[in-house]
N, C-alpha and C. Protein backbone atom coordinates (compact mmCIF):
# COMPACT_ATOMS: atom_id res chain seq x y z
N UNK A 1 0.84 -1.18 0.00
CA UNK A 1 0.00 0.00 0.00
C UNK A 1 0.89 1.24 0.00
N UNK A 2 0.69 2.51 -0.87
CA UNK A 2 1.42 3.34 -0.99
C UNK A 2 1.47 4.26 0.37
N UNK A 3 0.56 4.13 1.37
CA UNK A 3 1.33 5.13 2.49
C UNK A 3 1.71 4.15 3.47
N UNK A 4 1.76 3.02 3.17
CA UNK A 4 2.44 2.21 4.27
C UNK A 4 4.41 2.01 3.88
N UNK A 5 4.32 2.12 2.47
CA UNK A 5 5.75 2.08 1.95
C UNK A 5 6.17 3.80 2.46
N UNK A 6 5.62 4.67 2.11
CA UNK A 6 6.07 6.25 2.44
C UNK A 6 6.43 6.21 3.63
N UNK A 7 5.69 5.51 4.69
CA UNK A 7 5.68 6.02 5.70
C UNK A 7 7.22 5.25 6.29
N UNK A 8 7.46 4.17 5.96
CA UNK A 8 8.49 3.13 5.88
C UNK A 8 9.88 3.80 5.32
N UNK A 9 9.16 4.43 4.42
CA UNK A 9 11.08 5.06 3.33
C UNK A 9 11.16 6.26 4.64
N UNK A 10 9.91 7.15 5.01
CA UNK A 10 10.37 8.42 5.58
C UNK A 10 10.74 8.33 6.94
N UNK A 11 10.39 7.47 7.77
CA UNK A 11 11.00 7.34 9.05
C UNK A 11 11.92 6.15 9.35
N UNK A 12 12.15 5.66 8.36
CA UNK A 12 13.00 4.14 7.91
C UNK A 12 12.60 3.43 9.57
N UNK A 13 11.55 2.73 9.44
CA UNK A 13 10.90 1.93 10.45
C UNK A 13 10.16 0.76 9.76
N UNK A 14 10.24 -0.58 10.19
CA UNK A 14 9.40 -1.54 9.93
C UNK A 14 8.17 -1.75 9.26
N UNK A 15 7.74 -2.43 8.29
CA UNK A 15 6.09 -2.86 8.15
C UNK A 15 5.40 -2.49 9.10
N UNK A 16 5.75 -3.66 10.36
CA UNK A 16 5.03 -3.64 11.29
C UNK A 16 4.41 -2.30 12.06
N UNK A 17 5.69 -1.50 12.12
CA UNK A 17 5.62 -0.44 12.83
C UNK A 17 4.72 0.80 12.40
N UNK A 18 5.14 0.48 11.13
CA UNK A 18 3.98 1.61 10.11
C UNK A 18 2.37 1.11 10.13
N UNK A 19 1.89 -0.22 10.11
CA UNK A 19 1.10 -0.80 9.98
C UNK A 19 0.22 -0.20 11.13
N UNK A 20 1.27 -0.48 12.30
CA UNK A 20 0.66 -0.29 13.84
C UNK A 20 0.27 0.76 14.45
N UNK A 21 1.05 1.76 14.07
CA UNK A 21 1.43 3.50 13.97
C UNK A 21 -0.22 3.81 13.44
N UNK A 22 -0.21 3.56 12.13
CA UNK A 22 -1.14 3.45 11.12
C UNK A 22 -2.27 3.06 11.93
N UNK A 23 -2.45 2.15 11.95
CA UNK A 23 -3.84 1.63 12.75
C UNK A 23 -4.23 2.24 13.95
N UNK A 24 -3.33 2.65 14.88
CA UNK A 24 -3.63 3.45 16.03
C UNK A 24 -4.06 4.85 15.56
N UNK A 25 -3.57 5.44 14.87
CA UNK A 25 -4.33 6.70 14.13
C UNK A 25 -5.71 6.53 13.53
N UNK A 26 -5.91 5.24 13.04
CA UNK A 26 -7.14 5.23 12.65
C UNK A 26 -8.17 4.73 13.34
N UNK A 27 -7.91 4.05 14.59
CA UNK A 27 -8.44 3.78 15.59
C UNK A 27 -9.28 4.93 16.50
N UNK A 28 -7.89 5.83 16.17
CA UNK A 28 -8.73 7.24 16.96
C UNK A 28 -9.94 7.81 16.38
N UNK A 29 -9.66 8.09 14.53
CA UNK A 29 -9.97 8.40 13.94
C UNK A 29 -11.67 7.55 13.43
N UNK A 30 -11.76 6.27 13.78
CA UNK A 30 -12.99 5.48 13.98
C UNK A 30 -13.97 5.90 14.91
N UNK A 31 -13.69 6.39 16.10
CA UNK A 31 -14.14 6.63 17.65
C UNK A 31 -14.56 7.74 16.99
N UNK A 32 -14.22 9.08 16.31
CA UNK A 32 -14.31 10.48 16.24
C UNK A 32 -15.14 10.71 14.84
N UNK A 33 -14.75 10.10 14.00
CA UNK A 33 -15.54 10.79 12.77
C UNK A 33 -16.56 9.79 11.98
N UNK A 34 -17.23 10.35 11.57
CA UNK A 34 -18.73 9.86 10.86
C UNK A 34 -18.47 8.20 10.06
N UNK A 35 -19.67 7.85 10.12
CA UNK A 35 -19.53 6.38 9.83
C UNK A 35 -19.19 6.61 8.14
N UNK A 36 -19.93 8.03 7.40
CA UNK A 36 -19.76 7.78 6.11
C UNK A 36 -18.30 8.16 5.74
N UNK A 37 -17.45 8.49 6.99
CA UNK A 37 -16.12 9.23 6.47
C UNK A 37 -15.24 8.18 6.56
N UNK A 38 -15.69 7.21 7.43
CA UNK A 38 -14.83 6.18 7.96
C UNK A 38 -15.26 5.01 6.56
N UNK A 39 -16.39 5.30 5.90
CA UNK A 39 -16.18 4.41 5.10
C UNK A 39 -15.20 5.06 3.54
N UNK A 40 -15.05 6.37 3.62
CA UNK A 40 -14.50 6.88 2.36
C UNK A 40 -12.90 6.42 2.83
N UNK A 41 -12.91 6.75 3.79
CA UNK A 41 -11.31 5.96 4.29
C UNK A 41 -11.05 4.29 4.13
N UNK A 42 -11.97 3.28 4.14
CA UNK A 42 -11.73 2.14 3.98
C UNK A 42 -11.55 2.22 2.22
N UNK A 43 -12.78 3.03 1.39
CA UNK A 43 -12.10 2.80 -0.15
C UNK A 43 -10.82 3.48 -0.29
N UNK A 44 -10.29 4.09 0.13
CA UNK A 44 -8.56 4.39 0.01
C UNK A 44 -7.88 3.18 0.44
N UNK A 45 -8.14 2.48 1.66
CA UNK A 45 -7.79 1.47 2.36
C UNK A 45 -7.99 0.53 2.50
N UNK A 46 -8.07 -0.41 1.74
CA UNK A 46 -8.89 -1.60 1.51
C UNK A 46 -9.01 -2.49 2.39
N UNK A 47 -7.70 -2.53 3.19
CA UNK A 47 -7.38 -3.52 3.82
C UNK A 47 -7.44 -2.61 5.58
N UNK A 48 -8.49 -1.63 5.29
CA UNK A 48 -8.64 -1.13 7.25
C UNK A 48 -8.39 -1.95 8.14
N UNK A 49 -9.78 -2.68 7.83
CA UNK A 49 -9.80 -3.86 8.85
C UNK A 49 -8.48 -4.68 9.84
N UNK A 50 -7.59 -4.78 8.68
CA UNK A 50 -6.36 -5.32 9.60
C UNK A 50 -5.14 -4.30 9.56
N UNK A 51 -5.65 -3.16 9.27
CA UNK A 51 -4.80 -1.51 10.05
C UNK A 51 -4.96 -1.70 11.63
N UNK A 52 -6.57 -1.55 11.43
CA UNK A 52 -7.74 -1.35 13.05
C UNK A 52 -7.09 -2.12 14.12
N UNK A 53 -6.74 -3.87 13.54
CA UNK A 53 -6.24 -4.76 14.44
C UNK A 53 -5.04 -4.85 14.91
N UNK A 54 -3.91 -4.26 13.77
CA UNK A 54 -2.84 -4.39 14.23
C UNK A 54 -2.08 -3.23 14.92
N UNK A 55 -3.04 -2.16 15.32
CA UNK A 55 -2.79 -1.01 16.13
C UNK A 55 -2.86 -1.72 18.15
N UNK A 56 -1.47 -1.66 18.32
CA UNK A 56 -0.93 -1.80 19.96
C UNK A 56 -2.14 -2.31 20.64
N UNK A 57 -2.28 -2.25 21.61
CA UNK A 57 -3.42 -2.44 22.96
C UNK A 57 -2.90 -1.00 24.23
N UNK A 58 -3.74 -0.04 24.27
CA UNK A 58 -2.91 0.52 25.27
C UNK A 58 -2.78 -0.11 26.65
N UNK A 59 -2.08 0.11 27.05
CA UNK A 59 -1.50 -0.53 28.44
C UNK A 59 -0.47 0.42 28.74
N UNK A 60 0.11 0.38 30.12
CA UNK A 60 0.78 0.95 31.08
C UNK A 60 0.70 1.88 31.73
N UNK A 61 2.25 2.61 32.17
CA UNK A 61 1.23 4.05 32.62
C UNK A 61 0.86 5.26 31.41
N UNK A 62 1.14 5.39 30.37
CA UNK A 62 0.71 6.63 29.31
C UNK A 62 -0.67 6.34 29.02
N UNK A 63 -0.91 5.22 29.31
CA UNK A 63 -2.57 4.96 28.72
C UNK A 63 -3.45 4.82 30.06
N UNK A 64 -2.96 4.87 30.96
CA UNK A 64 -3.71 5.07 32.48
C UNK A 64 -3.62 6.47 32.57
N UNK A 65 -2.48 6.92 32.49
CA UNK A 65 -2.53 8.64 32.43
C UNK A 65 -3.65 9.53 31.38
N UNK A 66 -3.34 8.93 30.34
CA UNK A 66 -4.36 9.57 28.98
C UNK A 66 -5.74 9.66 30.03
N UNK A 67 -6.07 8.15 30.82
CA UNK A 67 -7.50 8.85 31.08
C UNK A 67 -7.64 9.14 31.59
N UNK A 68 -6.77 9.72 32.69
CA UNK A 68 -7.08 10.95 33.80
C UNK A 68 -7.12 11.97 33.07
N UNK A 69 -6.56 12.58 31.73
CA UNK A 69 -6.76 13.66 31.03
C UNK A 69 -8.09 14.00 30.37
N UNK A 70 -8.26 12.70 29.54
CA UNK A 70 -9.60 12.46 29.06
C UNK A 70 -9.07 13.85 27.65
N UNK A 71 -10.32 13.76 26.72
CA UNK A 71 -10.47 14.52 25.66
C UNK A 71 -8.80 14.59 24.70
N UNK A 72 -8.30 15.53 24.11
CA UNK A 72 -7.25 15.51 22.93
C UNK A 72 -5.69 14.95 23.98
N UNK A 73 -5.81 15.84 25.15
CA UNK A 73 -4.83 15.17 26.06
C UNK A 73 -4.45 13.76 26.17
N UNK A 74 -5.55 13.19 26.67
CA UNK A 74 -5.97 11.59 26.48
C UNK A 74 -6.05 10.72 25.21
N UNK A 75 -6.45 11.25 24.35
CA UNK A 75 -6.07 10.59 22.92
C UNK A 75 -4.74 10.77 22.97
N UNK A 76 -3.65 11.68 23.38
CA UNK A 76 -2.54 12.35 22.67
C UNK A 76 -1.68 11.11 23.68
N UNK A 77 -1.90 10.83 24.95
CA UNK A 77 -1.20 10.00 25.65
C UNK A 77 -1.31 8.78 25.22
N UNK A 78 -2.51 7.89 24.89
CA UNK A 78 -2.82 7.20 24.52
C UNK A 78 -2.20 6.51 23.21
N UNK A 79 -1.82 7.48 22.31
CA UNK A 79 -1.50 7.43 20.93
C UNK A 79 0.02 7.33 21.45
N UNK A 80 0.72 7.94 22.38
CA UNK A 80 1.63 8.08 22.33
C UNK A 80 2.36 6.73 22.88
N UNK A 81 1.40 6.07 23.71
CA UNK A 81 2.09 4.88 24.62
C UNK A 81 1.77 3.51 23.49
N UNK A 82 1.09 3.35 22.86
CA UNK A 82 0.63 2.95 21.67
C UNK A 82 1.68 2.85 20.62
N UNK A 83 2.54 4.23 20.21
CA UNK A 83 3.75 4.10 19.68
C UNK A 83 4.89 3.50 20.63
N UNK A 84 5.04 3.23 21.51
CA UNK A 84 6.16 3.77 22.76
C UNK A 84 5.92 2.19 22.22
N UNK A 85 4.51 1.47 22.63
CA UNK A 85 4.78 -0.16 22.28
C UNK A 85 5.55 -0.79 21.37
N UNK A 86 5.26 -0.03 20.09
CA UNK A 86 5.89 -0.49 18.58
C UNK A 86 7.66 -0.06 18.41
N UNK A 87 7.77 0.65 19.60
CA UNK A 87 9.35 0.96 19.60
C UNK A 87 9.58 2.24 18.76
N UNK A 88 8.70 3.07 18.72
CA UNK A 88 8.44 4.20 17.93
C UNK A 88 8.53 5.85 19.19
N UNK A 89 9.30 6.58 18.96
CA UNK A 89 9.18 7.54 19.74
C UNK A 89 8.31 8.63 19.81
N UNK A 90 8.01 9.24 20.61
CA UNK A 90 7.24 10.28 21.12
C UNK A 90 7.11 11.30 20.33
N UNK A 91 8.67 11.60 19.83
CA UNK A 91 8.90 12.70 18.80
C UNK A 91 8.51 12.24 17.08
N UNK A 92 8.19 10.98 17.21
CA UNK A 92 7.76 10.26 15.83
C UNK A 92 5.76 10.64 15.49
N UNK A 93 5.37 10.62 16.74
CA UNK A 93 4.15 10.73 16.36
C UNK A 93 3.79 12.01 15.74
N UNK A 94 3.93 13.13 15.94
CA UNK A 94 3.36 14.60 15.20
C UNK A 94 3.75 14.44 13.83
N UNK A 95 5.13 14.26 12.89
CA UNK A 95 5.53 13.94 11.26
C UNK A 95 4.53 12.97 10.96
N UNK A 96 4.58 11.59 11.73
CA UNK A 96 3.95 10.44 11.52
C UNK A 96 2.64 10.80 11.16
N UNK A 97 1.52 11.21 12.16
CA UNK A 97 0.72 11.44 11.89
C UNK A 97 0.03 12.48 10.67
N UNK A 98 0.85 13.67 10.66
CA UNK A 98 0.96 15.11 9.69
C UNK A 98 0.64 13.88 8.29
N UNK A 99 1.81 13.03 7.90
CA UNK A 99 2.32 12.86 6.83
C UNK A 99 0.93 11.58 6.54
N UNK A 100 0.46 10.53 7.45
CA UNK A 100 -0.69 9.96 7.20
C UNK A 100 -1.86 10.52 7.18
N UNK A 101 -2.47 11.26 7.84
CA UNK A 101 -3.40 12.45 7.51
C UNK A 101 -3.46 13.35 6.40
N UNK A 102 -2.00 13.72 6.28
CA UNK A 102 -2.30 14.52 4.79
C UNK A 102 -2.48 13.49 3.60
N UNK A 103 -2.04 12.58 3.44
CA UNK A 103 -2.35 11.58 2.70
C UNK A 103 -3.62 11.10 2.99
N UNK A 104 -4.27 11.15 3.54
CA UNK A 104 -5.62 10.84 3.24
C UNK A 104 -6.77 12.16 3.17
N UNK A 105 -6.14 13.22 3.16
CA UNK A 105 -6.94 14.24 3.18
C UNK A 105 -6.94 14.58 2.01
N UNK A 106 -5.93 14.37 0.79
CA UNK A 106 -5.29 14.49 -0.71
C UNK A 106 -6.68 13.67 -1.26
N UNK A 107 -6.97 12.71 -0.89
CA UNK A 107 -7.59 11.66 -1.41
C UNK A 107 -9.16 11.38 -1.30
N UNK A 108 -9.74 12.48 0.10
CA UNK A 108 -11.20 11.92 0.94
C UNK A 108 -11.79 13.20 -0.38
N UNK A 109 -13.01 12.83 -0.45
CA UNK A 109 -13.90 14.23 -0.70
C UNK A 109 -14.24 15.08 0.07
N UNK A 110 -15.01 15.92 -0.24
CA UNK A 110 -14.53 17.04 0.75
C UNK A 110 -15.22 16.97 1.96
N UNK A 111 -16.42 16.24 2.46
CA UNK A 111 -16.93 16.13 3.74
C UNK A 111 -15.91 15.70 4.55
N UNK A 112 -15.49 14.19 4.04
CA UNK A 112 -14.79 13.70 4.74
C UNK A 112 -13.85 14.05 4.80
N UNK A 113 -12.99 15.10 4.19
CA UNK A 113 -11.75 15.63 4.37
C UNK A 113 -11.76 16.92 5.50
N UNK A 114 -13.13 17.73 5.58
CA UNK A 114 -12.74 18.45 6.62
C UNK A 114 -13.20 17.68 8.18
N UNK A 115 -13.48 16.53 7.91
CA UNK A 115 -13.78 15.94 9.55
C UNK A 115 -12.29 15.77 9.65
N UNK A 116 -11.78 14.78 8.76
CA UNK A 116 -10.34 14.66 9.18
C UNK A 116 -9.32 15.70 9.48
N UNK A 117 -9.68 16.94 8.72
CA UNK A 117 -8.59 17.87 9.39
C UNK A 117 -9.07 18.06 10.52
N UNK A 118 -10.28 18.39 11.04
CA UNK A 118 -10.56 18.75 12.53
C UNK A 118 -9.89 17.93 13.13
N UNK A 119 -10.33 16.57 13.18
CA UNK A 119 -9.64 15.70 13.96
C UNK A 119 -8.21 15.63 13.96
N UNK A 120 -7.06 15.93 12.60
CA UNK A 120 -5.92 15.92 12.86
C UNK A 120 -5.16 16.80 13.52
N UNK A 121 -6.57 18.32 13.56
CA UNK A 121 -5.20 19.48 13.90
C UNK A 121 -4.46 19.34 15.14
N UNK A 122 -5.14 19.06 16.66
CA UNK A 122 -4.20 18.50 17.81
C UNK A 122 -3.03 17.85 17.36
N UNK A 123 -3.14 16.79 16.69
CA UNK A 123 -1.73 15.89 16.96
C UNK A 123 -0.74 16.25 15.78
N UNK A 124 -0.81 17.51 14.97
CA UNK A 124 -0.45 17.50 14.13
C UNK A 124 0.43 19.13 14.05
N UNK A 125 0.16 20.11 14.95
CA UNK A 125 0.31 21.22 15.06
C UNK A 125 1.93 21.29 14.96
């Protein structure tokens, strides 16, 4: 899939890691935006379904912390301990995400492209 290879050449990190990275973004992105946006994202993505699955499990303390924050805080911890699993750093998630988001924002029509910017601008600033 072409943003799973991009994402692979630009942070020179694993399948796996991109896959997982990947899926945890869209995980968020399932919870937050419209069922018809989430389906314009599966025709870019054919293969969601096992994005969705192979995104971490949160666990430890960043994902016990996230929910004492609750709201973008709490997604932002969450997402972050999520990477921390895949061996991916802290400072990886804001490019990471920028660069998968804009790639699917190139691509959604336009409903679904401005849910997704709402939803990306936090983790993406």
């Amino acid at each position: 899939m072409e943003l799973i290879q991009r994402l692979i050449a630009q942070f020179g990190i694993s399948e796996q890691q991109a896959n997982g990275g990947l899926g945890a973004l869209l995980n968020l992105a399932q919870d937050k935006l419209s069922a018809g946006s989430m389906q314009e994202i599966a025709k870019l993505l054919p293969n969601l379904d096992e994005l969705l699955k192979s995104a971490p499990a949160s666990s430890g303390g960043l994902a016990a912390l996230g929910g004492l924050f609750g709201g973008n805080m709490g997604e932002l911890a969450k997402l972050v301990g999520q990477f921390s699993s895949l061996g991916l750093s802290q400072s990886q998630l804001a490019p990471f995400a920028k660069m998968a988001f804009e790639f699917l924002q190139q691509k959604l029509p336009p409903s679904a492209r401005d849910e997704l910017i709402k939803l990306a601008q936090p983790f993406i600033k």
